[in-house]
Protein backbone atom coordinates (compact mmCIF):
# COMPACT_ATOMS: atom_id res chain seq x y z
CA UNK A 1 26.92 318.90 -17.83
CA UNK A 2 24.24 317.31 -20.04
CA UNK A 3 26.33 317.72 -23.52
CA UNK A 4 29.45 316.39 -21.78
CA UNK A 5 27.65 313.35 -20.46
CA UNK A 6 25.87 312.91 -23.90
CA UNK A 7 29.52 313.76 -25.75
CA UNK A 8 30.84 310.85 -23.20
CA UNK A 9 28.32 308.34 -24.38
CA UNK A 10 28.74 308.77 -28.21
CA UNK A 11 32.31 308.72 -27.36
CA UNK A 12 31.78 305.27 -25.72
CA UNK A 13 29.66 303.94 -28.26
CA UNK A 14 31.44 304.39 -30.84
CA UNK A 15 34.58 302.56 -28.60
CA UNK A 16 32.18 299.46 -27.79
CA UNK A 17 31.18 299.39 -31.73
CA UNK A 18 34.93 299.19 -33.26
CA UNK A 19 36.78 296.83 -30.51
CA UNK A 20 39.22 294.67 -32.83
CA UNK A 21 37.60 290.94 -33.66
CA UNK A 22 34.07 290.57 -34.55
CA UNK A 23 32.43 288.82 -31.35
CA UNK A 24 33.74 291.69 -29.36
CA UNK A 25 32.36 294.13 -31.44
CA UNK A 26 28.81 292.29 -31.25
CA UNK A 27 29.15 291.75 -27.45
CA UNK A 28 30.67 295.35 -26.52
CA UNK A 29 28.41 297.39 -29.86
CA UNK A 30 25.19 295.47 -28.78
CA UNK A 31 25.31 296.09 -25.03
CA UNK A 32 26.48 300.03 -25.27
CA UNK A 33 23.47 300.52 -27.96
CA UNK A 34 20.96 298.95 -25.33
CA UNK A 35 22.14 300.52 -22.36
CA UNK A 36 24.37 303.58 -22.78
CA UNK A 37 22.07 305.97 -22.70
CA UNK A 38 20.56 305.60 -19.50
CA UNK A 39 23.95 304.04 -18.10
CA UNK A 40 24.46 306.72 -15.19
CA UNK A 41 27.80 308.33 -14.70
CA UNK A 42 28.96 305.48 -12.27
CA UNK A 43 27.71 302.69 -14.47
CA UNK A 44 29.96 304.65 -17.53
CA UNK A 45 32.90 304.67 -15.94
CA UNK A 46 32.11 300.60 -14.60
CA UNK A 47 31.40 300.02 -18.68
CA UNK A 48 34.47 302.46 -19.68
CA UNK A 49 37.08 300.57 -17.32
CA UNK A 50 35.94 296.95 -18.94
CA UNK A 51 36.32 298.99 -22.64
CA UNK A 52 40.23 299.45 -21.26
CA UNK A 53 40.77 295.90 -21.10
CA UNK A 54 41.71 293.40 -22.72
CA UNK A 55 38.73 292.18 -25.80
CA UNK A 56 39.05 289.03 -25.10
CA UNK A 57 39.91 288.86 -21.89
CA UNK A 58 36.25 290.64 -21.33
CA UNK A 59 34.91 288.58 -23.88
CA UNK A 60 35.88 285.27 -21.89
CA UNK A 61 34.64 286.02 -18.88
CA UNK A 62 31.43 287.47 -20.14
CA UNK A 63 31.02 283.96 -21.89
CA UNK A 64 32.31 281.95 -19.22
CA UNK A 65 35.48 280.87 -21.28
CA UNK A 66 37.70 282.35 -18.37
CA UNK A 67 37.20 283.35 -14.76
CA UNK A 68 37.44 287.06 -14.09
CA UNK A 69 39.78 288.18 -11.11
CA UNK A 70 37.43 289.84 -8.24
CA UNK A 71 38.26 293.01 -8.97
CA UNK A 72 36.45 292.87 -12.45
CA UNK A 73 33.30 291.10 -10.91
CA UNK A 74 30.52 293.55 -10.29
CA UNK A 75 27.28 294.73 -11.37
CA UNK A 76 28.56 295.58 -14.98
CA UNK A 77 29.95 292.55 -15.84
CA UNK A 78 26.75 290.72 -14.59
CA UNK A 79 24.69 292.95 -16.62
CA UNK A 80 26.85 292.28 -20.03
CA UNK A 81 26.86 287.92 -18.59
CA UNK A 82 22.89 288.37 -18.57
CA UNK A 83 22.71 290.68 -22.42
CA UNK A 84 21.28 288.30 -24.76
CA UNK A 85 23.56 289.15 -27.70
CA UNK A 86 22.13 286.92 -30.24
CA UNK A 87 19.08 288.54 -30.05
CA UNK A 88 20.79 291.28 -32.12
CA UNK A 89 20.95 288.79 -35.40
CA UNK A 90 17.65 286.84 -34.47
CA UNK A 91 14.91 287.79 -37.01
CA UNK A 92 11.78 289.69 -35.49
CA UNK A 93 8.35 288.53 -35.50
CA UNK A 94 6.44 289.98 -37.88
């Protein structure tokens, strides 16, 4: 069960890395590398059915562009609203 959940979370990561415009693949790439690997199986398939959609579509309503319908709000989305993606580009204190 292990490899198959740790084949399922490569598998996912390498989905949220590669989603089609750049922004997306920040948004999608940053959040998976943060928090797929202690994502449990519920949370991956929450993450996995916002990967099936639409990039921007996602990508709106993580940014607030758009409103998402009520069957996309949840803890998921919430938890990709509150990822700080520009941290990702920030430079670190030395």
């Amino acid at each position: 069960m292990t490899c198959e959940i740790d084949d399922r979370r490569k598998r996912i990561l390498y989905r949220a890395r590669y989603r089609g415009f750049r922004e997306a693949d920040f948004l999608f790439g940053g959040f998976a590398e943060a928090f797929v690997g202690g994502m449990t199986v519920e949370e991956l398939d929450e993450f996995e059915a916002l990967l099936a959609m639409s990039d921007h579509d996602v990508y709106g309503w993580v940014t607030g562009e758009k409103v998402a319908p009520a069957n996309v709000e949840g803890p998921m989305l919430d938890r990709m609203r509150a990822f700080d993606v520009s941290a990702l580009t920030r430079p670190r204190d030395e």
